[in-house]
C-alpha atoms as a PDB file:
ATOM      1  CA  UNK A   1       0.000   0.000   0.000  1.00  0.00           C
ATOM      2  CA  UNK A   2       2.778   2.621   0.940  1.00  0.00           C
ATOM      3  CA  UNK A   3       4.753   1.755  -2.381  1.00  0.00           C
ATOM      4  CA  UNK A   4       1.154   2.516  -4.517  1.00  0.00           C
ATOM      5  CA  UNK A   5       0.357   5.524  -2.672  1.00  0.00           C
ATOM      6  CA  UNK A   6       4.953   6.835  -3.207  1.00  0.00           C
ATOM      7  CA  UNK A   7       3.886   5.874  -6.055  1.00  0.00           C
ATOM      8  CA  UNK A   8       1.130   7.855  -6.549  1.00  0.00           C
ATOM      9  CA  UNK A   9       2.655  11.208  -4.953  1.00  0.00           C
ATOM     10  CA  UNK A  10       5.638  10.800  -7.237  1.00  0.00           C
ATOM     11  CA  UNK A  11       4.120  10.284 -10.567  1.00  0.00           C
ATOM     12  CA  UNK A  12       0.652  10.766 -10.762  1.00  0.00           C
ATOM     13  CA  UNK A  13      -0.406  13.649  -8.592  1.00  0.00           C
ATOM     14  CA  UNK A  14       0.813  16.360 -10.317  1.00  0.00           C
ATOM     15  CA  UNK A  15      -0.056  15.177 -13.960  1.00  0.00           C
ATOM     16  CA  UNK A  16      -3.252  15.108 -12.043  1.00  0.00           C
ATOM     17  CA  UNK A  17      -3.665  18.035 -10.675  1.00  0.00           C
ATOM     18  CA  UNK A  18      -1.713  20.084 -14.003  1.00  0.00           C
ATOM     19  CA  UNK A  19      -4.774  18.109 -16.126  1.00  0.00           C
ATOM     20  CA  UNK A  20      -7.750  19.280 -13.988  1.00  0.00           C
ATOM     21  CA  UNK A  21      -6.162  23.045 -14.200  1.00  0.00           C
ATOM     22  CA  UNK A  22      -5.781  22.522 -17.870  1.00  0.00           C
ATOM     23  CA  UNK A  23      -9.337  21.702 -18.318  1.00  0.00           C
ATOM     24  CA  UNK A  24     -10.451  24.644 -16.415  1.00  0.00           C
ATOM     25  CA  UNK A  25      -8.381  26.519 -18.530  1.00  0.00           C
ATOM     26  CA  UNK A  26      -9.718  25.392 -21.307  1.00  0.00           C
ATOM     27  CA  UNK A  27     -13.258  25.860 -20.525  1.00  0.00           C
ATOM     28  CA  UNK A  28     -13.178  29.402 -19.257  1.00  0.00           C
ATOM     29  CA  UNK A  29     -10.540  30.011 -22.861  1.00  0.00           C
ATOM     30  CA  UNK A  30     -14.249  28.789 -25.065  1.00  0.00           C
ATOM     31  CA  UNK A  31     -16.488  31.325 -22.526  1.00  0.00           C
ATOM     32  CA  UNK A  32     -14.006  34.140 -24.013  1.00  0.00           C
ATOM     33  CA  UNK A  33     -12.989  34.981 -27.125  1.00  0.00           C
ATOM     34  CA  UNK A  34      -9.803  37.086 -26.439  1.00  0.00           C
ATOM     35  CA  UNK A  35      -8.611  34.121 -24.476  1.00  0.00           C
ATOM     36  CA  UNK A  36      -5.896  32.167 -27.551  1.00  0.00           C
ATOM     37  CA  UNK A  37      -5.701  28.446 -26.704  1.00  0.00           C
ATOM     38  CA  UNK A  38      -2.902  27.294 -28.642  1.00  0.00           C
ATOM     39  CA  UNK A  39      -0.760  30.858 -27.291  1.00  0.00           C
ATOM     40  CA  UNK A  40      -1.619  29.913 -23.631  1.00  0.00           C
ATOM     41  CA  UNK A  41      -0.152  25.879 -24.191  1.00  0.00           C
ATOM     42  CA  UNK A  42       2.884  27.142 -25.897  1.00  0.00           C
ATOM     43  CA  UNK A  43       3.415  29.871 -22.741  1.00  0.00           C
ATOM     44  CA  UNK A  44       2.515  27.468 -20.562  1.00  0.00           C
ATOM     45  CA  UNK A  45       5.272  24.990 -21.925  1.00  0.00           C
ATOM     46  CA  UNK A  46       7.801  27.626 -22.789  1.00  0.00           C
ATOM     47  CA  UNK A  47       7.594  29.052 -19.213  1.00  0.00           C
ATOM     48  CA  UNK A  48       7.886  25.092 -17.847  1.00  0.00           C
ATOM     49  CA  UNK A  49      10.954  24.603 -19.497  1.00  0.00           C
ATOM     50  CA  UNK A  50      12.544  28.023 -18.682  1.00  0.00           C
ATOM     51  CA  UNK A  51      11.971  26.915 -15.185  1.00  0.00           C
ATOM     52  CA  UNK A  52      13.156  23.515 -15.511  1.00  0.00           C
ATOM     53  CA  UNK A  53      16.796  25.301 -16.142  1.00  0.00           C
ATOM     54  CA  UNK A  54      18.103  25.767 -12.739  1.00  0.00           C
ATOM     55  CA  UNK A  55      17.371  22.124 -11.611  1.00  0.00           C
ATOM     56  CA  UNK A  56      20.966  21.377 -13.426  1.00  0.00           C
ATOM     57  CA  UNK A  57      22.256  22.834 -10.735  1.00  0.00           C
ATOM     58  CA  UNK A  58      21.836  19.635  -9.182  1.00  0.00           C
ATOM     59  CA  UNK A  59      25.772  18.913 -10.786  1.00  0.00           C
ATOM     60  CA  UNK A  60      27.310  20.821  -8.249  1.00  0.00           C
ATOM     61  CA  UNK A  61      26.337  17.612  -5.945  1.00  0.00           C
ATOM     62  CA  UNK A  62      27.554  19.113  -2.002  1.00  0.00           C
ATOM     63  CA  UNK A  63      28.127  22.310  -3.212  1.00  0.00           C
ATOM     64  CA  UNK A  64      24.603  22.526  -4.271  1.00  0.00           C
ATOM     65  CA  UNK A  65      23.858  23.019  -0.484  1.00  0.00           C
ATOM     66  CA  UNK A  66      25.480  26.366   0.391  1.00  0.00           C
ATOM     67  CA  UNK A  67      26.145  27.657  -3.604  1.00  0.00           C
ATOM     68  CA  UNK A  68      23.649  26.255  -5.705  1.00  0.00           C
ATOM     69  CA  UNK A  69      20.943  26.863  -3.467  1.00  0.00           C
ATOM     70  CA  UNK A  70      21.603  30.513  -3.683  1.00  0.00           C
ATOM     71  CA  UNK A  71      22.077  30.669  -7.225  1.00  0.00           C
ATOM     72  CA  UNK A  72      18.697  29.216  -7.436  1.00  0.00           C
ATOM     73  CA  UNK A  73      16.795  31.177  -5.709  1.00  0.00           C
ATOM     74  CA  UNK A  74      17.990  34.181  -7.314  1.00  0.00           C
ATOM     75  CA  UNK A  75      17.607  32.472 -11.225  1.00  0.00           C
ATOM     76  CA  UNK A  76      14.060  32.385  -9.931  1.00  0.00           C
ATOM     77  CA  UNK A  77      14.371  35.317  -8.522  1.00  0.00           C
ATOM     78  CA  UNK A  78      15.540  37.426 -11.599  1.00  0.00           C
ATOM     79  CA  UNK A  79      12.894  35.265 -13.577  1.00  0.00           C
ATOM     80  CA  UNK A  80      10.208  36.824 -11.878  1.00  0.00           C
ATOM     81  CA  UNK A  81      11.088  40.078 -12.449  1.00  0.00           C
ATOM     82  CA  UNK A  82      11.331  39.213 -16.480  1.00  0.00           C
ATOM     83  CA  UNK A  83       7.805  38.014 -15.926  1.00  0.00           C
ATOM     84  CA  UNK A  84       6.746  40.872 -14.722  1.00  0.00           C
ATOM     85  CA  UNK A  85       8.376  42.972 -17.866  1.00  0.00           C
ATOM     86  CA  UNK A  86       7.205  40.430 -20.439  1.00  0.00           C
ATOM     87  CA  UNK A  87       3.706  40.877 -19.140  1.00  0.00           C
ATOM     88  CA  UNK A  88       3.752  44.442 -20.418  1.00  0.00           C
ATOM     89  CA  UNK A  89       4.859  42.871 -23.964  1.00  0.00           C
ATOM     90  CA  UNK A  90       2.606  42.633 -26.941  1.00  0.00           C
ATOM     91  CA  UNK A  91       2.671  38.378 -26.950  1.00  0.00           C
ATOM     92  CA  UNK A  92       1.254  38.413 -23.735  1.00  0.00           C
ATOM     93  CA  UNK A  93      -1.362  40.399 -24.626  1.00  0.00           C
ATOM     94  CA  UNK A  94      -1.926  38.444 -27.444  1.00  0.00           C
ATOM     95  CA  UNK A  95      -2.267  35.414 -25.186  1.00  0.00           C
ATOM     96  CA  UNK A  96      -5.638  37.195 -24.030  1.00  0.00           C
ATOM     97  CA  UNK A  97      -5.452  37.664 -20.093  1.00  0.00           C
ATOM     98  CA  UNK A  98      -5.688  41.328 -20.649  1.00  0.00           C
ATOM     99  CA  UNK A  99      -6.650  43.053 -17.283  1.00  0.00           C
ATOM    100  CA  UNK A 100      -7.680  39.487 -16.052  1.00  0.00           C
ATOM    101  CA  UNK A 101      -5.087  39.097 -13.377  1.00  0.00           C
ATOM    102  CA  UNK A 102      -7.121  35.493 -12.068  1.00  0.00           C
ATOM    103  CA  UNK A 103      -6.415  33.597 -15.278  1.00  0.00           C
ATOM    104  CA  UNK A 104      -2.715  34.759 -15.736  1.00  0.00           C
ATOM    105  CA  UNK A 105      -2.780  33.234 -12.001  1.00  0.00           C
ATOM    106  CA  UNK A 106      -3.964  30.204 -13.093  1.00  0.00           C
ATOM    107  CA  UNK A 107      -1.706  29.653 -15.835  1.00  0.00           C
ATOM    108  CA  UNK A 108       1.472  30.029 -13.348  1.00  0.00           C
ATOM    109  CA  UNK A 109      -0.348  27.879 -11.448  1.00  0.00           C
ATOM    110  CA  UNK A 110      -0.021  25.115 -14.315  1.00  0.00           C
ATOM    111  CA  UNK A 111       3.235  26.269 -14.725  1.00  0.00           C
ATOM    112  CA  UNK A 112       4.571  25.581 -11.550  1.00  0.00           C
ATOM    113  CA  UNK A 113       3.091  22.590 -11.290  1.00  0.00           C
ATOM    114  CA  UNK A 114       4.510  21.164 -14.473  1.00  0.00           C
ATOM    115  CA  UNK A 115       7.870  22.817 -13.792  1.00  0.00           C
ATOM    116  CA  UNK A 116       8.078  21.712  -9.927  1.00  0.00           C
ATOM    117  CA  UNK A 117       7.265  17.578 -11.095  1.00  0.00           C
ATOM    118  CA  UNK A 118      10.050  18.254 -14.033  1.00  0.00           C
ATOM    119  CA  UNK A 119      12.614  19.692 -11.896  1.00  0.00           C
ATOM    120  CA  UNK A 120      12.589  16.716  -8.787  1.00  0.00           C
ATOM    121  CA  UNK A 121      12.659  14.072 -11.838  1.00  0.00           C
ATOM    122  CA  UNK A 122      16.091  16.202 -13.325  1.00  0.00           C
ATOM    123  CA  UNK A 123      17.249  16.917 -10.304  1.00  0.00           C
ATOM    124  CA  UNK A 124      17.115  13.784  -9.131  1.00  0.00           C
ATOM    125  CA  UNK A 125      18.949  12.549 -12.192  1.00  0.00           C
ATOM    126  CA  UNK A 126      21.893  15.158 -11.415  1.00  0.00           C
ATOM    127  CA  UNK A 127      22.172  14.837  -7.815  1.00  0.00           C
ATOM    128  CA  UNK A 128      21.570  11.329  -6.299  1.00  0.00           C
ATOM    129  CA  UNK A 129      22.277  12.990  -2.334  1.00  0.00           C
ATOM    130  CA  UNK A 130      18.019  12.393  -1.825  1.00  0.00           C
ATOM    131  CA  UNK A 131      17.087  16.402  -0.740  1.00  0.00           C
ATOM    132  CA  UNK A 132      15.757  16.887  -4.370  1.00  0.00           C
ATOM    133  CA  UNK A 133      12.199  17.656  -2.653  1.00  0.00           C
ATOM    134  CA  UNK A 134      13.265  20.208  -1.092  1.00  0.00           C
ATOM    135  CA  UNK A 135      15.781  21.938  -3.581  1.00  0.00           C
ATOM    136  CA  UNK A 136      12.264  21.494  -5.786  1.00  0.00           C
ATOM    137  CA  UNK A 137      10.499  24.088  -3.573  1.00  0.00           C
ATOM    138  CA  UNK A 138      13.050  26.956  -4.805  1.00  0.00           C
ATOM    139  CA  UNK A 139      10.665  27.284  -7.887  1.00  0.00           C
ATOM    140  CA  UNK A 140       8.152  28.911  -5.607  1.00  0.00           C
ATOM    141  CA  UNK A 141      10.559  31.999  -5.499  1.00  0.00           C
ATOM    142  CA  UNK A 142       9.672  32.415  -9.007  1.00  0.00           C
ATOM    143  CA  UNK A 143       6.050  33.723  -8.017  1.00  0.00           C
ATOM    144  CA  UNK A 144       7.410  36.572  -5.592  1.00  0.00           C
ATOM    145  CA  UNK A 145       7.728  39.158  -8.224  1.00  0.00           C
ATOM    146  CA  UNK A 146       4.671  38.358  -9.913  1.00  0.00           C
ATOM    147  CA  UNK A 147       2.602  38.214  -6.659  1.00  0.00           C
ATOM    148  CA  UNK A 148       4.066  41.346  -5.597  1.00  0.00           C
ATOM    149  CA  UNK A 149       2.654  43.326  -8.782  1.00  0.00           C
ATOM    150  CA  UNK A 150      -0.802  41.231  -8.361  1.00  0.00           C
ATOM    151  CA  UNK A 151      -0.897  42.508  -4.574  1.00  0.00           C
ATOM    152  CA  UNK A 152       0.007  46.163  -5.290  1.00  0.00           C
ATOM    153  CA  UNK A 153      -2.835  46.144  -8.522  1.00  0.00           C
ATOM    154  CA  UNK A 154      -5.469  44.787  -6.279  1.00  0.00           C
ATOM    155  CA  UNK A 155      -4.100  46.953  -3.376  1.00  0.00           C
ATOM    156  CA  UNK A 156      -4.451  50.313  -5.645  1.00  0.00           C
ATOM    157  CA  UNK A 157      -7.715  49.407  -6.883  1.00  0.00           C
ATOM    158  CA  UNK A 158      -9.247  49.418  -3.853  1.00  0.00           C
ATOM    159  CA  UNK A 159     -11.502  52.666  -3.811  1.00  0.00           C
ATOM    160  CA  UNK A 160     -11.606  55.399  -0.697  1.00  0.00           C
ATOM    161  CA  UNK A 161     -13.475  54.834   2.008  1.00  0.00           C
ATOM    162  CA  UNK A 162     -16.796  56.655   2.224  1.00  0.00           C
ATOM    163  CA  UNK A 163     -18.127  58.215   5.754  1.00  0.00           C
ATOM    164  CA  UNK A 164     -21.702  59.263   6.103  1.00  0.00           C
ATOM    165  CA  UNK A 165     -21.499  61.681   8.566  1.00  0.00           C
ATOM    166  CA  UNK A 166     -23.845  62.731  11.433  1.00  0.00           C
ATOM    167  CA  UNK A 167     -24.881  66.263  12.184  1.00  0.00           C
ATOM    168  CA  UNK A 168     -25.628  67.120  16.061  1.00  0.00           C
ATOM    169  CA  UNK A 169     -29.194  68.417  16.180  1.00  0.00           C
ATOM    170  CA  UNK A 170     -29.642  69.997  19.501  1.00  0.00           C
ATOM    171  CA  UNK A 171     -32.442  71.685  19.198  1.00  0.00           C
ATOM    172  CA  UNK A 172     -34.782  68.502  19.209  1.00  0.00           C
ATOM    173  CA  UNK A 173     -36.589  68.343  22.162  1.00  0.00           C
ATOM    174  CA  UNK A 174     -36.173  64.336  23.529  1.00  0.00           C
ATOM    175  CA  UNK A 175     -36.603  65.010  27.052  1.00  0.00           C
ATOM    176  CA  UNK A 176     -39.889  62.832  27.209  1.00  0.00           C
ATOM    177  CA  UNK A 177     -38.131  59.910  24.504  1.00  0.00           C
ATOM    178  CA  UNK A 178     -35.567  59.136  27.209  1.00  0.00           C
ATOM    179  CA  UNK A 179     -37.598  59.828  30.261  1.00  0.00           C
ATOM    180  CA  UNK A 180     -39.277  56.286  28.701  1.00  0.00           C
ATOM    181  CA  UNK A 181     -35.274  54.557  28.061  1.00  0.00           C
ATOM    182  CA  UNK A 182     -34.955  51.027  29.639  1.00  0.00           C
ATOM    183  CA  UNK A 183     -31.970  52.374  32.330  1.00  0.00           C
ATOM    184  CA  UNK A 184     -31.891  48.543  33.012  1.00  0.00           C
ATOM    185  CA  UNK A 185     -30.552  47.884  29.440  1.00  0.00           C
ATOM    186  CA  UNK A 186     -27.501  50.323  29.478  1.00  0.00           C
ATOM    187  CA  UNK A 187     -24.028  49.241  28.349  1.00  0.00           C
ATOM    188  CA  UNK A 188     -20.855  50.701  29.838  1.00  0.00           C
ATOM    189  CA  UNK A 189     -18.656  52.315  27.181  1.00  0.00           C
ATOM    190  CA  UNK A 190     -15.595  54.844  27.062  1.00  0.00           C
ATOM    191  CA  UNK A 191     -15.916  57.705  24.584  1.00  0.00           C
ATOM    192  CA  UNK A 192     -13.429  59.609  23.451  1.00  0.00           C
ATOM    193  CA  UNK A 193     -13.328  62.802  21.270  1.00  0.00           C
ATOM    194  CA  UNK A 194     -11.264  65.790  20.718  1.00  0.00           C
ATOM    195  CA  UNK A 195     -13.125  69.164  22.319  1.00  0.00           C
ATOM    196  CA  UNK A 196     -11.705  71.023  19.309  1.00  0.00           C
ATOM    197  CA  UNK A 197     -10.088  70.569  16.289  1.00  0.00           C
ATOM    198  CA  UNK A 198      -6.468  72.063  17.438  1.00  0.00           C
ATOM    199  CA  UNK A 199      -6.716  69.660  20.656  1.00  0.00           C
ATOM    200  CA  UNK A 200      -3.817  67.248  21.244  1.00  0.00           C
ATOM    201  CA  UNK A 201      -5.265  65.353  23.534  1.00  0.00           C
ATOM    202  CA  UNK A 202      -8.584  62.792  23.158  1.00  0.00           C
ATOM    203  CA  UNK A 203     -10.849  63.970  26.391  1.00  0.00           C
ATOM    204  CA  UNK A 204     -11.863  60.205  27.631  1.00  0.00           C
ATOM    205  CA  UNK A 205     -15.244  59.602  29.042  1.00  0.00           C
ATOM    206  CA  UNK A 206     -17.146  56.743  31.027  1.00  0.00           C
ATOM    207  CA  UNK A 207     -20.504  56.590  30.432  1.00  0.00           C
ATOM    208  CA  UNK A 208     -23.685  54.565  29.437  1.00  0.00           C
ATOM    209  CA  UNK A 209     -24.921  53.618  26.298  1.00  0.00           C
ATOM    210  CA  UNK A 210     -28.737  52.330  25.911  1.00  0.00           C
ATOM    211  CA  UNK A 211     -28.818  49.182  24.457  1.00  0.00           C
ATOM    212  CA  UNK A 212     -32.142  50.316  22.038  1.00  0.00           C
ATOM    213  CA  UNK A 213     -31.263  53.661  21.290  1.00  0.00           C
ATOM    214  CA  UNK A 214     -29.366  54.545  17.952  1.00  0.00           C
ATOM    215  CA  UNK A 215     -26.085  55.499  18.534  1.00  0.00           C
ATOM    216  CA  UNK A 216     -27.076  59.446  16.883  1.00  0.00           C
ATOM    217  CA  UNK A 217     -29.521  59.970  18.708  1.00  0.00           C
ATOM    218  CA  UNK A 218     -27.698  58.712  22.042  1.00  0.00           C
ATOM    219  CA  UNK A 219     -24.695  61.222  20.869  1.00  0.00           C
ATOM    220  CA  UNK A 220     -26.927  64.121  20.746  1.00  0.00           C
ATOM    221  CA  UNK A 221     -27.385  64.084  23.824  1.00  0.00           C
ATOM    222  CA  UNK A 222     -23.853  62.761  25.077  1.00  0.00           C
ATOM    223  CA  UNK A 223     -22.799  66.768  23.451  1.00  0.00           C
ATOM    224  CA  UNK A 224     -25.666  68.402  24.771  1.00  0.00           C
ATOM    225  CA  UNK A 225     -24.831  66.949  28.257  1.00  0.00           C
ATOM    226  CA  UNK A 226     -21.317  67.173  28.213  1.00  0.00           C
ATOM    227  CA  UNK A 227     -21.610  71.150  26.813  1.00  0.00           C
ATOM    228  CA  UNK A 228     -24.225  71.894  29.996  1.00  0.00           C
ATOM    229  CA  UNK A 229     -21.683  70.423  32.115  1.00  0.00           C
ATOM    230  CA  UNK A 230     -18.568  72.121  31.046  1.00  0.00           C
ATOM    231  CA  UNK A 231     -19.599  75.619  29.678  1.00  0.00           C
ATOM    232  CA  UNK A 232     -16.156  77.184  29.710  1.00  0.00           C
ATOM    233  CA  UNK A 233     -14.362  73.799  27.928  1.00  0.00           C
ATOM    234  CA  UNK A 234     -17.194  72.939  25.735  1.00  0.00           C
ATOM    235  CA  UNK A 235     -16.780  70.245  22.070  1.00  0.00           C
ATOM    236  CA  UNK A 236     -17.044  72.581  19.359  1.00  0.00           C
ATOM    237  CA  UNK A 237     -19.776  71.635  16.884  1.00  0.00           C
ATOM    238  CA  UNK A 238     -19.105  74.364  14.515  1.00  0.00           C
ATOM    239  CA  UNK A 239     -16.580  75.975  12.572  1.00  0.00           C
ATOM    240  CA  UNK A 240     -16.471  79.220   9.898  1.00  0.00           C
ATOM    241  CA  UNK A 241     -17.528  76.392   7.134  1.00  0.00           C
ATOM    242  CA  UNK A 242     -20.644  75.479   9.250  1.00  0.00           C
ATOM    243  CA  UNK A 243     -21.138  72.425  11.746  1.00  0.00           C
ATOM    244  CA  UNK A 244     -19.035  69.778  11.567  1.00  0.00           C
ATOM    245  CA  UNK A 245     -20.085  66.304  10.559  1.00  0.00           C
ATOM    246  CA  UNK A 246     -18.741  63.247  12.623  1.00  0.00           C
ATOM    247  CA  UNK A 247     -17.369  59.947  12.186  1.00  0.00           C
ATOM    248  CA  UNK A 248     -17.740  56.925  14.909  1.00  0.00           C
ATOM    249  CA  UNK A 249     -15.718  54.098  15.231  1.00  0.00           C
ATOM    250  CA  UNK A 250     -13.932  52.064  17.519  1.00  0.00           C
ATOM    251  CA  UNK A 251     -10.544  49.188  16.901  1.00  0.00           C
ATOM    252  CA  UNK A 252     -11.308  45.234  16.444  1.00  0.00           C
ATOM    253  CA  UNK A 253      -8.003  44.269  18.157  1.00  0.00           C
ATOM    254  CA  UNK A 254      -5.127  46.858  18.214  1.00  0.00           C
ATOM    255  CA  UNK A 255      -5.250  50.609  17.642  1.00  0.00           C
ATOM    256  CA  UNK A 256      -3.940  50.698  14.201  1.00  0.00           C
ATOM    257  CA  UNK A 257      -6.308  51.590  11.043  1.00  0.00           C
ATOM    258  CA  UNK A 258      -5.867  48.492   9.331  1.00  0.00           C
ATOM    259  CA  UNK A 259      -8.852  46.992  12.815  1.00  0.00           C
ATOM    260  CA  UNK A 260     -10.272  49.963  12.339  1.00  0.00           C
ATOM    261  CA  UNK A 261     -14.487  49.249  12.412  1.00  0.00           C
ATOM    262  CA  UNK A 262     -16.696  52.073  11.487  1.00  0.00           C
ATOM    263  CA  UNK A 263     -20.179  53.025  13.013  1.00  0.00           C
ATOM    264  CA  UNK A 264     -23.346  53.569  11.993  1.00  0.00           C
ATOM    265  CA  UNK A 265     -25.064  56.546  13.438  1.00  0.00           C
ATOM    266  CA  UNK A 266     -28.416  55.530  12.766  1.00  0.00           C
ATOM    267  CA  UNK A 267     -27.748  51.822  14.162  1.00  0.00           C
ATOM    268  CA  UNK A 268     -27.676  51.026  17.516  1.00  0.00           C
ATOM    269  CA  UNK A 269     -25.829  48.713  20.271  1.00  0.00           C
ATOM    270  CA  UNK A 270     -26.951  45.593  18.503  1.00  0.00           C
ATOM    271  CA  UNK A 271     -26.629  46.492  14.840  1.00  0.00           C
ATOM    272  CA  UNK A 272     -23.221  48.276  15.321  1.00  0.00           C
ATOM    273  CA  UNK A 273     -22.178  45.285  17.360  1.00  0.00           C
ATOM    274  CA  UNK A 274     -20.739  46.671  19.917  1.00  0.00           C
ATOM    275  CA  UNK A 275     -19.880  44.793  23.389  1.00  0.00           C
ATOM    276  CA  UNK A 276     -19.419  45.933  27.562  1.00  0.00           C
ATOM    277  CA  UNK A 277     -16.543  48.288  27.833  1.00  0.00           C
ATOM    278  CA  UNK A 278     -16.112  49.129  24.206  1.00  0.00           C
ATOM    279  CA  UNK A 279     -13.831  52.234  23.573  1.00  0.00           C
ATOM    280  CA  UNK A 280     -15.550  54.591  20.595  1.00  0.00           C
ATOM    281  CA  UNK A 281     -13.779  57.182  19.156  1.00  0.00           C
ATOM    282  CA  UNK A 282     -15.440  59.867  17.800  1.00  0.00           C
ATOM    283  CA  UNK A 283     -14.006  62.384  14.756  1.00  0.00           C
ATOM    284  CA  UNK A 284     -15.058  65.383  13.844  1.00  0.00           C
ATOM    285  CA  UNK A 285     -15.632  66.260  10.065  1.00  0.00           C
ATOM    286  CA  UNK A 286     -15.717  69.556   8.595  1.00  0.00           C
ATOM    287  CA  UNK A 287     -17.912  70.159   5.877  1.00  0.00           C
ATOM    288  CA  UNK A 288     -17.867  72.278   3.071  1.00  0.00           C
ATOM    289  CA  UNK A 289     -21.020  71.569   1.290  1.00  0.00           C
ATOM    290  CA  UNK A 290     -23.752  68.822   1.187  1.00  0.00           C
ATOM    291  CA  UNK A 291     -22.103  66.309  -0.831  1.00  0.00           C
ATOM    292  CA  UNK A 292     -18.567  67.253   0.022  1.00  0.00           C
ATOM    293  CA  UNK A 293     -16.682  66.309   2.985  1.00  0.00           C
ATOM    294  CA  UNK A 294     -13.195  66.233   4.204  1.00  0.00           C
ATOM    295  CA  UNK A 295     -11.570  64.887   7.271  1.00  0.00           C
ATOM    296  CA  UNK A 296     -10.415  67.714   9.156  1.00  0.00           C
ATOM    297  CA  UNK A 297      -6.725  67.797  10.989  1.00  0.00           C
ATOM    298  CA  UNK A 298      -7.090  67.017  14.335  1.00  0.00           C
END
């Protein structure tokens, strides 16, 4: 059983595996047009045997360990980057990926497969010292460069983020909305928010958040409150543009942007999932117009 299933890992799973691509391939090449069958098999060979190359290093027997290994990776290295430039050629384009990063993807994919199974059979051939398994896995470096590019592309295309902001609106009257609050439903939360713009400092503050209230409404009246409180050191609400807009949000996991989570105003504890002891910072937004906004320096 262990000598069919050697067997089977040595010679038969990646023919398997390269086949199954291939006929994915294939189908999504007769779904589109620009997509040139016979162009793809002849890249797809061409680029197998250009990384077949470096499995001859497998001659230098011992020194293969702390030379060849090094030379290697940087063939592969260096052949990335020549990817990368012959993607911008005309013959690539040709090919028919075009702006579809997915399917050049899946062609290295077939690549590497094909390459990886040639290079432990050739190496294996060169060097008889039995670590041509792992000298096989220095083809991976090949799909660094590329994956780099592919990463920055889908990086850039990701659009700016959107706020809808919130305007304070103290002049509603809700004195007899939360006279009727559940006080038996209240979460404890820390806010914290600049008192103006030119502030260095985030002015931290324990309170209560009702568990059924949307989170607008409930900071309406956090401002109105706190401004009663503290007439002389007041949050500014306004500025020559008129009133500022604001932005609430609070980190998943560590204070750094990319666990940043935003909040929805017009949500409330439940929607905007947010759990005991929460910290929610608060940013002010000044805007210029109704459809413009811009975050303002804090």
């Amino acid at each position: 059983m262990n000598v069919l299933l050697l067997f089977f890992l040595k010679y038969l799973l990646a023919p398997l595996v390269m086949i199954v691509a291939t006929v994915v391939l294939n189908t999504i090449a007769k779904g589109k047009a620009v997509l040139k069958l016979k162009k793809l098999i002849v890249f797809i060979l061409l680029l197998s045997i250009i990384l077949i190359l470096p499995s001859l290093l497998g001659f230098l027997k011992y020194e293969f360990i702390w030379g060849g290994l090094v030379i290697s990776i940087c063939c592969y290295l260096l052949l990335g980057f020549l990817f990368n430039w012959f993607s911008t050629s005309k013959f690539f384009k040709d090919i028919g990926f075009k702006e579809n990063k997915w399917l050049m993807i899946l062609g290295l994919f077939i690549s590497i497969i094909l390459a990886s199974w040639a290079y432990y059979f050739v190496f294996s051939w060169a060097n008889q010292l039995g670590y041509e398994l792992w000298a096989m896995l220095t083809v991976l470096w090949f799909l660094v460069p590329p994956f780099y590019v592919f990463s920055r592309d889908m990086y850039l295309q990701i659009p700016s983020p959107f706020y809808k902001l919130w305007i304070v609106d103290n002049e509603v009257n809700d004195e007899e909305y939360w006279n009727s609050v559940d006080t038996f439903r209240l979460m404890q939360v820390t806010v914290k928010v600049k008192r103006s713009p030119e502030a260095k400092e985030y002015a931290s503050f324990s309170v209560k958040l009702p568990e059924d209230v949307s989170l607008g409404r409930w900071f309406n009246r956090f401002i109105d409150d706190q401004n009663i409180r503290f007439p002389n050191n007041i949050i500014e609400l306004e500025d020559g543009n008129g009133p500022y807009g604001w932005i609430l949000y609070t980190n998943k996991w560590l204070p750094m942007p990319i666990f940043t989570r935003m909040l929805d105003f017009e949500g409330d504890v439940i929607d905007n999932k947010i759990k005991n002891k929460t910290i929610l910072y608060v940013r002010r937004v000044s805007k210029n117009n109704e459809e413009e906004a811009k975050t303002a320096a804090e």
